[in-house]
Structures are given as structure tokens and as C-alpha cells.
Protein backbone atom coordinates (compact mmCIF):
# COMPACT_ATOMS: atom_id res chain seq x y z
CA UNK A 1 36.60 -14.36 -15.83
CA UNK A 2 34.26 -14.84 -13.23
CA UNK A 3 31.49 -17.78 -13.61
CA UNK A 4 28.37 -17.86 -11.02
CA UNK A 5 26.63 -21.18 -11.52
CA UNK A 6 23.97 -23.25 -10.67
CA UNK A 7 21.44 -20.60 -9.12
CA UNK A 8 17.55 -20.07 -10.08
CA UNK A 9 18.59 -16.78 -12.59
CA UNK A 10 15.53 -14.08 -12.17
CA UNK A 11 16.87 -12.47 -15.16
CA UNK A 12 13.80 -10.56 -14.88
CA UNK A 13 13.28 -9.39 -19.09
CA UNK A 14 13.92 -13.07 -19.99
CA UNK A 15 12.05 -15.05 -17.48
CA UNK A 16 13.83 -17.38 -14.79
CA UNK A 17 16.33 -20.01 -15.14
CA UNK A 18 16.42 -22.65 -12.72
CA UNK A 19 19.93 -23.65 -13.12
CA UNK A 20 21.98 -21.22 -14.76
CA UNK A 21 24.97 -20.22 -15.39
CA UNK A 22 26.22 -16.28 -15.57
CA UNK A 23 29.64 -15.89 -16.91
CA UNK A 24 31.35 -12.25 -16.14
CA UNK A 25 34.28 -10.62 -17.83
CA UNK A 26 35.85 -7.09 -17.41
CA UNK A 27 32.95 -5.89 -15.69
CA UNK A 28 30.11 -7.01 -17.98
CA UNK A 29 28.08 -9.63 -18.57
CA UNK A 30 29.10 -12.25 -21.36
CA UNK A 31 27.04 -14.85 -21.27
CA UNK A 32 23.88 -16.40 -19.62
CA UNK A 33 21.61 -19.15 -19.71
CA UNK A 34 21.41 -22.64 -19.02
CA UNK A 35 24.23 -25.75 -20.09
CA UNK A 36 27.00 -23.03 -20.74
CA UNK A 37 30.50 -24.56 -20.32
CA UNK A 38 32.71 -22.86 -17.89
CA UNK A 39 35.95 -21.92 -18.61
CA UNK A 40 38.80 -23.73 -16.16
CA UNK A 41 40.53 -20.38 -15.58
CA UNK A 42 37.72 -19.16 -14.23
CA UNK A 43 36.85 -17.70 -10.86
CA UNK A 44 33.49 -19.64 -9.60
CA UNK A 45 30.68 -18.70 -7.38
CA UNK A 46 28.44 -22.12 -6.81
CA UNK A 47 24.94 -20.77 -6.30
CA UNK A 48 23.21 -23.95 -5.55
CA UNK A 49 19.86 -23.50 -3.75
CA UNK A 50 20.43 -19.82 -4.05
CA UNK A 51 18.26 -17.16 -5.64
CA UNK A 52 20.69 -14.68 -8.23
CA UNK A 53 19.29 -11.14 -9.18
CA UNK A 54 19.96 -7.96 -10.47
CA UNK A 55 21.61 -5.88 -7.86
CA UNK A 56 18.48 -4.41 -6.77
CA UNK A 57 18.11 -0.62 -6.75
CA UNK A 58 16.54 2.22 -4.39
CA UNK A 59 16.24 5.33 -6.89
CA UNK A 60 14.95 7.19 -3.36
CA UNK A 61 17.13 7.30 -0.80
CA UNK A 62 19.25 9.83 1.80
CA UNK A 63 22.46 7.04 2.16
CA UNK A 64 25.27 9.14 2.72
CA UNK A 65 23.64 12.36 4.01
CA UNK A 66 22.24 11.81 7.17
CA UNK A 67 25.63 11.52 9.44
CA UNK A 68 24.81 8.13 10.70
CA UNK A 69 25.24 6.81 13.40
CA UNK A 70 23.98 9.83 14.37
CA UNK A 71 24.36 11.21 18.15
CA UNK A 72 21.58 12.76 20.18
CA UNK A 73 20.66 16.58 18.64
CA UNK A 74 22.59 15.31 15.39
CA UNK A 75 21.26 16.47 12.01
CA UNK A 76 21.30 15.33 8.54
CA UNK A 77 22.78 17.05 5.40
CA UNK A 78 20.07 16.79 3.28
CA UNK A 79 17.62 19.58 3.99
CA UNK A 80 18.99 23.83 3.61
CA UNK A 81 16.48 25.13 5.57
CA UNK A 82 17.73 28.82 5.10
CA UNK A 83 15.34 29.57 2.31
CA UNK A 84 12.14 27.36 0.10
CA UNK A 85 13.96 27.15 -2.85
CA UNK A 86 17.56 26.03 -3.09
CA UNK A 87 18.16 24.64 -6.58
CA UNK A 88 21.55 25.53 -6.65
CA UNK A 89 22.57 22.98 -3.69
CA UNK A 90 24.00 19.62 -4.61
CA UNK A 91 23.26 16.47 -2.19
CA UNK A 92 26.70 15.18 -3.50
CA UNK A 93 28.08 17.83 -1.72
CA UNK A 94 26.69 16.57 1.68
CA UNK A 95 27.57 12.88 0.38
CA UNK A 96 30.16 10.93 2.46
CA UNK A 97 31.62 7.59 0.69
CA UNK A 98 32.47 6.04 3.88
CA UNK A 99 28.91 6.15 5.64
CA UNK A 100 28.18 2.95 7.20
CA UNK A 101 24.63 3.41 5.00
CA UNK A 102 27.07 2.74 1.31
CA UNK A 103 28.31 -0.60 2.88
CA UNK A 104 25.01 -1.71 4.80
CA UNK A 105 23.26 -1.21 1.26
CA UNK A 106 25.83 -3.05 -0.35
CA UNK A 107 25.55 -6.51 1.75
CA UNK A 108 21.90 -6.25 1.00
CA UNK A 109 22.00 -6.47 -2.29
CA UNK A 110 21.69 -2.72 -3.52
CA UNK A 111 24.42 -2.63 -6.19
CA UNK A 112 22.71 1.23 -7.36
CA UNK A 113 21.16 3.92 -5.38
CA UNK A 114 19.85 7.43 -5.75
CA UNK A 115 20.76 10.06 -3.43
CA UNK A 116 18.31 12.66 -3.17
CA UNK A 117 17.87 16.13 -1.19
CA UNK A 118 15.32 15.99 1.85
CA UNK A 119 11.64 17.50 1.44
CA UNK A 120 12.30 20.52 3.43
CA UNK A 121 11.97 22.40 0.57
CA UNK A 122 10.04 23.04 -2.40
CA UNK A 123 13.06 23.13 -4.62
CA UNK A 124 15.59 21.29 -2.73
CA UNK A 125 18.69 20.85 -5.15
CA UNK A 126 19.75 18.45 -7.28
CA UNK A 127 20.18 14.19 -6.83
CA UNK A 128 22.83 11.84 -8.02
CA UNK A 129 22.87 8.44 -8.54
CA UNK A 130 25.77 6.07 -7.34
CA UNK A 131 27.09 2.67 -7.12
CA UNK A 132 27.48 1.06 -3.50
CA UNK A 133 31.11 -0.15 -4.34
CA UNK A 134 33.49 0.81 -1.87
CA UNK A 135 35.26 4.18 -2.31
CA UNK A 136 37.02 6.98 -0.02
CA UNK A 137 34.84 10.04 -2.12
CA UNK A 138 31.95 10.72 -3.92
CA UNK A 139 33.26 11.09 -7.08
CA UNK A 140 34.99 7.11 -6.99
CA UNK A 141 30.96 5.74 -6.40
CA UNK A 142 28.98 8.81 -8.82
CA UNK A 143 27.52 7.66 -12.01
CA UNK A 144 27.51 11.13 -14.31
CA UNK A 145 25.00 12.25 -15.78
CA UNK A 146 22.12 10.71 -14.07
CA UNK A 147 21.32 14.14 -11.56
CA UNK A 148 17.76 14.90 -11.08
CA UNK A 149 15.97 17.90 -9.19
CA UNK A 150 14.31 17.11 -6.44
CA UNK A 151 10.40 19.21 -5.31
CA UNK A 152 8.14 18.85 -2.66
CA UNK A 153 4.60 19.68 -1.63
CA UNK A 154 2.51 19.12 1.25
CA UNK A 155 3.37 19.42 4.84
CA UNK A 156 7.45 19.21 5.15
CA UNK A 157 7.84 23.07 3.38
CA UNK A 158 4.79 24.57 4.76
CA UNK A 159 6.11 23.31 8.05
CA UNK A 160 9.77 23.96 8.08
CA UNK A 161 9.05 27.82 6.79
CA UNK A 162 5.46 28.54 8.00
CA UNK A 163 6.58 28.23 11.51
CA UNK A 164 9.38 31.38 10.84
CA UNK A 165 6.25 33.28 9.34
CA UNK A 166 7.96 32.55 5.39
CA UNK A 167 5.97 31.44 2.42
CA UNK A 168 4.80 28.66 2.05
CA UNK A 169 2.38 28.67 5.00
CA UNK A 170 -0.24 27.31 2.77
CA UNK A 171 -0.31 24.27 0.16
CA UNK A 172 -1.49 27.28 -2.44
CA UNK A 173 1.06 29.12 -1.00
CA UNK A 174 3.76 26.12 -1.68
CA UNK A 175 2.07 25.88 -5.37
CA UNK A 176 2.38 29.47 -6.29
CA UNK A 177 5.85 29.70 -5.20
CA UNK A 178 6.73 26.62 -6.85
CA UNK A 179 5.07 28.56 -9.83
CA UNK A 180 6.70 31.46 -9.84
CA UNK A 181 10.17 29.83 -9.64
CA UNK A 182 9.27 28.00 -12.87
CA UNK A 183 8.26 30.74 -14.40
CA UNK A 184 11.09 33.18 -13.77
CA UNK A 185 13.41 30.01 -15.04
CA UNK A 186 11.73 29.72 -18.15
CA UNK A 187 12.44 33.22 -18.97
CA UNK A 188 15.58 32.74 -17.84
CA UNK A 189 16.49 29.94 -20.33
CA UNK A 190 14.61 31.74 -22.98
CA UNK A 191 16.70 35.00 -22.68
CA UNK A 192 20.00 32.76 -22.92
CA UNK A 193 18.70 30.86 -25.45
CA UNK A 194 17.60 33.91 -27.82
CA UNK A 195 21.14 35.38 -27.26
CA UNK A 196 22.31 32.67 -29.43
CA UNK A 197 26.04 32.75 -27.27
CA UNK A 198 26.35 36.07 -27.80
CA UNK A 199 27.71 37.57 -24.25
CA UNK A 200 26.51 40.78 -24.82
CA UNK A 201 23.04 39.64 -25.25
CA UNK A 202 23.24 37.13 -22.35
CA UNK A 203 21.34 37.63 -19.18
CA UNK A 204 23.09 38.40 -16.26
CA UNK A 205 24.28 35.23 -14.48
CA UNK A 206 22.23 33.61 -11.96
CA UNK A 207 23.10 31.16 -9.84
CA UNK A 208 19.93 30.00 -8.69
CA UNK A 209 18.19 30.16 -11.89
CA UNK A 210 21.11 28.30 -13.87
CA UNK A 211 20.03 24.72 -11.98
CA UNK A 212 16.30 25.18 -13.06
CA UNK A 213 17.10 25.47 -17.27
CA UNK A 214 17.48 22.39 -18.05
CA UNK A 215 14.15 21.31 -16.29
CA UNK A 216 12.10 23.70 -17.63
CA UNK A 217 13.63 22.91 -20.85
CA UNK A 218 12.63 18.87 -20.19
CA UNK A 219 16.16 17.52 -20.25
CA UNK A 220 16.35 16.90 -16.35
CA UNK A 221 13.91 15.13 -14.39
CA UNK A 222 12.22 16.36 -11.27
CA UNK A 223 11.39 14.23 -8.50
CA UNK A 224 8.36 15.95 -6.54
CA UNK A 225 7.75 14.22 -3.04
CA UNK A 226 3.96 14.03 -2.53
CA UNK A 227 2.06 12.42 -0.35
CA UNK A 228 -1.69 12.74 0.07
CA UNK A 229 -3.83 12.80 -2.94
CA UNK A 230 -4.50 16.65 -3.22
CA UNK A 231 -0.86 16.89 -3.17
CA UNK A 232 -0.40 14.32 -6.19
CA UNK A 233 -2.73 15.99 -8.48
CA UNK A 234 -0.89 19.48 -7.45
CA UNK A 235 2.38 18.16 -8.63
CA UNK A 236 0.96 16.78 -11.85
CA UNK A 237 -1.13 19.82 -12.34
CA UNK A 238 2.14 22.04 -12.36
CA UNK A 239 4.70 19.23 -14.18
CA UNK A 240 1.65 19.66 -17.51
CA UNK A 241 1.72 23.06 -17.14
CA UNK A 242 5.45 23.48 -17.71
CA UNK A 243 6.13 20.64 -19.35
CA UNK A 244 8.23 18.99 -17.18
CA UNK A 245 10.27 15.66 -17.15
CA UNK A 246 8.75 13.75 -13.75
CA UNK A 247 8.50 11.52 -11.52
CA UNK A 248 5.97 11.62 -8.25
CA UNK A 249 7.76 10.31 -4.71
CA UNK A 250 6.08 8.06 -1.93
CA UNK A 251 2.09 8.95 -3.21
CA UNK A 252 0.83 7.20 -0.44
CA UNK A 253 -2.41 8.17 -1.51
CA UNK A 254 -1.93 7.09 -5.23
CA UNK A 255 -4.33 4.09 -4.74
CA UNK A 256 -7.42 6.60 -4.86
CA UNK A 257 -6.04 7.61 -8.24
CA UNK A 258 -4.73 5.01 -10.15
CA UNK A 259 -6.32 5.46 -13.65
CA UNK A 260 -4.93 9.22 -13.55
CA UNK A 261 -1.58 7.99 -12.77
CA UNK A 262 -1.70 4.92 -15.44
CA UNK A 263 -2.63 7.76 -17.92
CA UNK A 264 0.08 10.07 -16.93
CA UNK A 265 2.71 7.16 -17.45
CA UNK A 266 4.76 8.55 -14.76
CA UNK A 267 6.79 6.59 -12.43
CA UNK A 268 5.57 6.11 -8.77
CA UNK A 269 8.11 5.49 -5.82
CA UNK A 270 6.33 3.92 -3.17
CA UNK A 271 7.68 4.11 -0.20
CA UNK A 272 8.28 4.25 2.97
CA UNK A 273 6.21 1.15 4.27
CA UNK A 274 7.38 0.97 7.94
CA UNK A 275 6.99 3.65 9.51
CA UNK A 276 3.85 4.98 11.71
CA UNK A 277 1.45 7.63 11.01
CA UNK A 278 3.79 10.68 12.37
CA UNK A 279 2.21 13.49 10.24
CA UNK A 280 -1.60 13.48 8.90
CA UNK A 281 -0.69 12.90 5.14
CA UNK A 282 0.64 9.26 5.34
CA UNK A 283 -2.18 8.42 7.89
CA UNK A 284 -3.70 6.26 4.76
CA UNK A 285 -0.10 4.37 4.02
CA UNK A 286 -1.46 0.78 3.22
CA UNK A 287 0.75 -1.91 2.30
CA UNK A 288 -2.06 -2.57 -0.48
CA UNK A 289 -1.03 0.29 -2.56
CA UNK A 290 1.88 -1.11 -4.48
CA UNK A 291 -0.10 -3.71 -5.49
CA UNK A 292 -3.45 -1.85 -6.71
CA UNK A 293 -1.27 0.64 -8.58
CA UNK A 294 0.93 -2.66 -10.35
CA UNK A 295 -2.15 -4.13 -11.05
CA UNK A 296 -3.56 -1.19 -12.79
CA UNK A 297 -0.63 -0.62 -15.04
CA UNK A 298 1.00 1.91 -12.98
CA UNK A 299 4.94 2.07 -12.84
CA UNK A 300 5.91 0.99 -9.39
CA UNK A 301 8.76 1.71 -8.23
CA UNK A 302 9.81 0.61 -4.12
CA UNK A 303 12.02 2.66 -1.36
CA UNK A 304 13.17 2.62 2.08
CA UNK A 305 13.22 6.38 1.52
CA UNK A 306 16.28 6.14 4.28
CA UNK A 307 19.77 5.71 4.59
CA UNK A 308 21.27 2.79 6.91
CA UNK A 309 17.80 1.37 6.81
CA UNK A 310 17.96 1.02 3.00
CA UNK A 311 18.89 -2.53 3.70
CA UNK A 312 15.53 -3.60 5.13
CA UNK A 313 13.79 -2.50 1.70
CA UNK A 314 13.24 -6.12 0.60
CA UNK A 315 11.49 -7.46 3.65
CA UNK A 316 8.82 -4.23 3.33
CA UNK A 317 8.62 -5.72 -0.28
CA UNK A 318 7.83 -8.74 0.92
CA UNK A 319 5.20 -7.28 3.16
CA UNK A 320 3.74 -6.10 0.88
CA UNK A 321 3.81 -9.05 -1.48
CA UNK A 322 1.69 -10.60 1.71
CA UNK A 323 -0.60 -7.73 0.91
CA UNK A 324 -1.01 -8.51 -2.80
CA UNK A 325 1.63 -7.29 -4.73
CA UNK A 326 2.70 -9.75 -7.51
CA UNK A 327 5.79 -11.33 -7.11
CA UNK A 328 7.03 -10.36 -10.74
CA UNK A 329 5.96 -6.64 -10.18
CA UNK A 330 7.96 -6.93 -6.72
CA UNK A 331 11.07 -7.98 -8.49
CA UNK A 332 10.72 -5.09 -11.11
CA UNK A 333 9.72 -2.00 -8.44
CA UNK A 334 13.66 -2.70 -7.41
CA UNK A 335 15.47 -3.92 -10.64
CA UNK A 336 14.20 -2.53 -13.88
CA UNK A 337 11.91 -0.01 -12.77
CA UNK A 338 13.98 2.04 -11.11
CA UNK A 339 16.64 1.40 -13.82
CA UNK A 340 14.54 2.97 -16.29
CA UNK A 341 13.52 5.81 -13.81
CA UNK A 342 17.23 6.59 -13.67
CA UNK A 343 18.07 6.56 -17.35
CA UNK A 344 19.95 3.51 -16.70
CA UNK A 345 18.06 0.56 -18.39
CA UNK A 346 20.76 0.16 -20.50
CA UNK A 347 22.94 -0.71 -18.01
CA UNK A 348 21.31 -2.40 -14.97
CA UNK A 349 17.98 -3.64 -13.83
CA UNK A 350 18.37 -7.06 -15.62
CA UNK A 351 20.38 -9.87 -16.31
CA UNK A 352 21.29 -9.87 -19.84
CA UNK A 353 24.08 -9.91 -21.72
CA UNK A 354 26.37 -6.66 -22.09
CA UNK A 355 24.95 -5.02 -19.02
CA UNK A 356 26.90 -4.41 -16.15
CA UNK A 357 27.79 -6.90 -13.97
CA UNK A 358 26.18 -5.94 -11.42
CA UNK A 359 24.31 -8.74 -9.58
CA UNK A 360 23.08 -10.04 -5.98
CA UNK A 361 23.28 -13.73 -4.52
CA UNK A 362 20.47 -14.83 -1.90
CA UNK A 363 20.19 -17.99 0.35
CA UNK A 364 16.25 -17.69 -0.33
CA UNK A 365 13.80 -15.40 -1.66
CA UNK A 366 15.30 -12.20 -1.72
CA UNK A 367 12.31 -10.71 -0.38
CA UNK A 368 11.56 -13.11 2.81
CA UNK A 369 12.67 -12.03 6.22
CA UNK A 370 14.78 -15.23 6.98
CA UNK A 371 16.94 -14.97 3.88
CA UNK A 372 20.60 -13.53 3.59
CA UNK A 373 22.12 -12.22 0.96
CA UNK A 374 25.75 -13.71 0.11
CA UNK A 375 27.44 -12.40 -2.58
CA UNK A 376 27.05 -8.72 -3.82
CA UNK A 377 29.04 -7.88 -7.39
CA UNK A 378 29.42 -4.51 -8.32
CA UNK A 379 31.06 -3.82 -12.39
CA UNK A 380 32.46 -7.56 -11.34
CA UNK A 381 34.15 -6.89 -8.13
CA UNK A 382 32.75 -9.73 -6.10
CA UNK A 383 32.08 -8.72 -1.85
CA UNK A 384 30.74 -11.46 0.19
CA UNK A 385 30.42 -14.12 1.40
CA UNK A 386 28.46 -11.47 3.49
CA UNK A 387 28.91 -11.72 7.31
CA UNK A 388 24.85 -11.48 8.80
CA UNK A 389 24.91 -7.77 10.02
């Protein structure tokens, strides 16, 4: 048994505990709260003056896919640029367990992470979410069934195929072909699903198609990557139209827009804060946007949208905190947020009892720049004390 005591708990679901006491057996949480007895046999973490959360979660990132460190002319593994729509691709194919981005996320405090495709493309293959405990291959850090599909609109596709004269050149053109792909899916999915198993009534294979049924049929979420607020209302324009399961990525303009996005109940993943205005549609990026989208009711979720970099996620949250995000909305746009965005509220996001042991240690707040994180625990496998990196 493992016992972490004496920390300020931010159990998040339950409030915070200023001196509690976490008790951790076979990977799971047993008990928490406040005056529990420790058992002598027990392995204990003293967590006086620290700060004990959830391991915090990035459901957007590209950790394990971009070849880092990287050399000069290097380039990632996350975009297929040979053609718009690549459904059939699978970021976990790309995914290396020993990228120094898995163990930099992991003395941070990220205990889960999604992997997704870049935004070269307007279907770009399908995500996976895994835990940042150490491991040779993909498959010894994948959590099944969690796989999303990830879109995009706006400049990346128009820009990466316009220039070799392909469709999309054009944001309608990026819409119509997004479209059409939808639309020969759903027939797709219909024809197998009116041949009721029967292989001579099937449809003839198709490999590209296959990805797509279960989102047009709702069961898989897609992740559409959009940026300026044209962009936003394209992707939820299209996800009504065909009924999709979705999520919108980085809407950088979202703050223009928040009582569409409240009503849409859709999950937001803000993000990234740090970098400068490279291309015209994050030109608007304000560090005020998690907050005014919180405020209104919005589902906020926060990323790094990077790999290596992940780590630095909780001092951008803290920027923004500066730039009024509540503190108890920060804490949730990394913990149960992003949990629920990945189908995994049952499991992570909070500190309660029965959920994974998965859990981070900090010297401070977790989301000030002078503060260290200590202990990471991943399905209770404790790594730390954490050298500063």
C-alpha cells in the first residue's frame, strides 16, 4: 500500500483538503480524506507544504510524433501530406514510447495524454490516448478504446495542398470536400448496415471509408482543429449536419462566440498560448479567452498543443489565470475536463475513491512558474522525487 499524507488534496469534485491523507492500493485509490490512519506496512510519501492533484491531462497533443530532438530539415510524423483526406492513417503508428516528450510530460505532472494527427489535413487519421508511464512500445502506454478522428479547417489544408494546385485551395473548397467525404461514408455504413452481414450483399471493402463509419454513425468523436471564428461556425455547421460526435480544437477566436458554443455544449481545447502570431488566424490569440469562455459556461479544456513542450502547459495556465481565468476552472481545463472529453471520467480527472491512482505532487501551486513538481504516480507506480529538468 502506498499512503501520501499531509498535502492540501485538490480533489477537484469534492473540494480541497488541507491536510489529507490519500491511501493507494493495487493501482487504485482506496481511501481519502482527512484523519485517516495509515497503515505501518505502508509505503509513505510526506506531502507537507505540497500541493497533490490529479495527474493533469493534455487531451491535445503531438508527444511522440514529432522525432524530437529534432535535427535541422527534420520532420514530424504527424501530418501525410500525400493526399487531404487520410482517415485510414493511425498516429499510433508514428508513436515512439521512448521520446524524450513521454518522460518530460511525465515529471510535469501529465499522468494522461492524447496523441493526435497534425492539421495538414482535413481528415487526418485517427488519435489515441495514452498514459506517460514508462514503456519500450506503444501498445505498453495505449489506453483502448479511447481513438478519436481528428479534422481541420482553415489555413493548414488549404496551404499544404493549394500550393500543389489540389483541393482545398479555398475554405469552401476545404468544406465541400470535407462534405463529400461524409457523405460518401454515410452511404458507405448504410450499404453495410442494410446487408445485415450478409457478404454477398456487402459493399466492396474500402479502406478509406471503413475509418469514417463509426463517426458518421456517432460512436467516435471527431476532433476538428479551428481557429478563427468563420472557421468555428464551419465546423459546427457540418458536425449538425451529420450528426457528429465533436469536439472543436484551439478556437482562438471562440471568445466572439461564446453563447453559440455554451449552447452547443461542446468541448473547447484552448490552446496554444505561447506562441506568436505566425499565420493570420491566431493573430487574435488572447490569454483572456479561457477565461470569458469558463465564465460563460463553456467547457474549457487547456493544451500545449506540442510535444516536449507539453511540460510548460501549467505555467501558460497560470498566465492565463493572471488574465482572469478562475483558479477552479484552471484546475478542471487539465483534470476533469479533459477526462470527460476522453471518455475517461470514470477513471481519472479527480481524486476520489476507486479511480486510478493516478496523481501529481507539487512544491507550490501547480500552475506558478517557480514551482516543481515532485512526485508523479501513474496506476500507483510512484517516479520522482523529480530531478528539475
Amino acid at each position: 500500500m502506498l499512503a501520501i499524507t499531509g498535502g492540501k488534496l485538490v480533489t477537484i469534485t469534492q473540494g480541497i483538503l488541507e491536510n489529507g491523507v490519500i491511501l493507494i492500493d493495487e493501482g487504485k485509490i482506496v481511501q481519502i480524506g482527512e484523519n485517516i490512519p495509515v497503515p505501518e506496512s505502508a509505503q509513505v510519501i510526506d506531502a507537507k507544504g505540497c500541493w497533490v492533484t490529479p495527474g493533469l491531462i493534455d487531451a491535445h497533443t503531438h508527444i511522440g510524433t514529432g522525432n524530437e530532438p529534432s535535427s535541422s530539415g527534420s520532420t514530424g510524423d504527424f501530418n501525410e501530406t500525400s493526399s487531404p483526406i487520410t482517415p485510414q492513417v493511425r498516429v499510433m503508428d508514428s508513436f515512439n514510447a521512448r521520446n524524450m516528450g513521454v518522460a518530460a510530460t511525465r515529471q510535469a505532472g501529465f499522468t494522461t495524454c492524447c496523441t493526435l494527427p497534425g492539421s495538414a489535413n482535413l481528415i487526418g487519421g485517427t488519435g489515441f490516448v495514452f498514459k506517460t508511464r514508462e514503456g519500450q512500445v506503444v501498445e505498453q502506454l495505449q489506453v483502448l478504446g479511447h481513438d478519436v478522428m481528428k479534422f481541420a479547417l482553415g489555413e493548414n489544408p488549404r496551404r499544404a495542398f493549394g500550393q500543389k494546385d489540389k483541393m482545398p485551395k479555398t475554405r469552401m473548397g476545404s468544406a465541400a470536400l470535407l462534405r463529400e467525404t461524409l457523405f460518401h461514408a454515410q452511404e458507405y455504413a448504410q450499404a453495410k448496415a442494410a446487408a445485415y452481414g450478409d457478404p454477398a450483399k456487402m459493399p466492396r471493402p474500402d479502406f478509406r471509408l471503413e475509418p469514417l463509419v463509426p463517426v458518421v454513425e456517432g460512436k467516435m468523436k471527431c476532433r476538428i482543429h479551428c481557429h478563427r471564428v468563420d472557421d468555428i461556425a464551419t465546423a459546427i455547421r457540418i458536425a449538425r449536419e451529420f450528426h457528429l460526435d465533436y469536439a472543436l480544437e484551439h478556437v482562438t477566436e471562440g471568445y466572439l462566440i461564446p453563447e453559440l458554443l455554451k449552447e452547443e455544449d461542446v468541448f473547447c481545447t484552448i490552446g496554444p498560448m505561447m506562441t506568436g502570431p505566425y499565420k493570420e488566424e491566431v493573430w487574435n490569440r488572447s490569454l483572456t479567452t479561457p477565461g470569458k469562455l469558463a465564465r460563460a459556461g463553456v467547457k474549457v479544456c487547456m493544451t500545449a498543443d506540442n510535444g516536449v513542450l507539453t511540460k510548460y502547459l501549467p505555467v501558460h495556465i497560470g498566465q492565463c489565470m493572471a488574465a482572469g481565468l478562475p483558479e477552479a476552472d484552471a484546475f478542471r481545463s487539465v483534470t476533469i475536463l479533459p477526462a470527460q472529453l476522453l471518455g475517461m471520467a470514470d477513471r481519472i480527472g479527480s481524486l476520489e475513491v476507486g479511480k486510478d491512482a493516478d496523481i501529481a505532487i507539487f512544491d507550490g501551486h501547480p500552475f506558478c512558474n517557480f514551482t516543481h513538481c515532485t512526485h508523479t504516480i501513474i496506476d500507483g507506480a510512484v517516479y520522482g522525487p523529480h530531478a528539475m529538468a
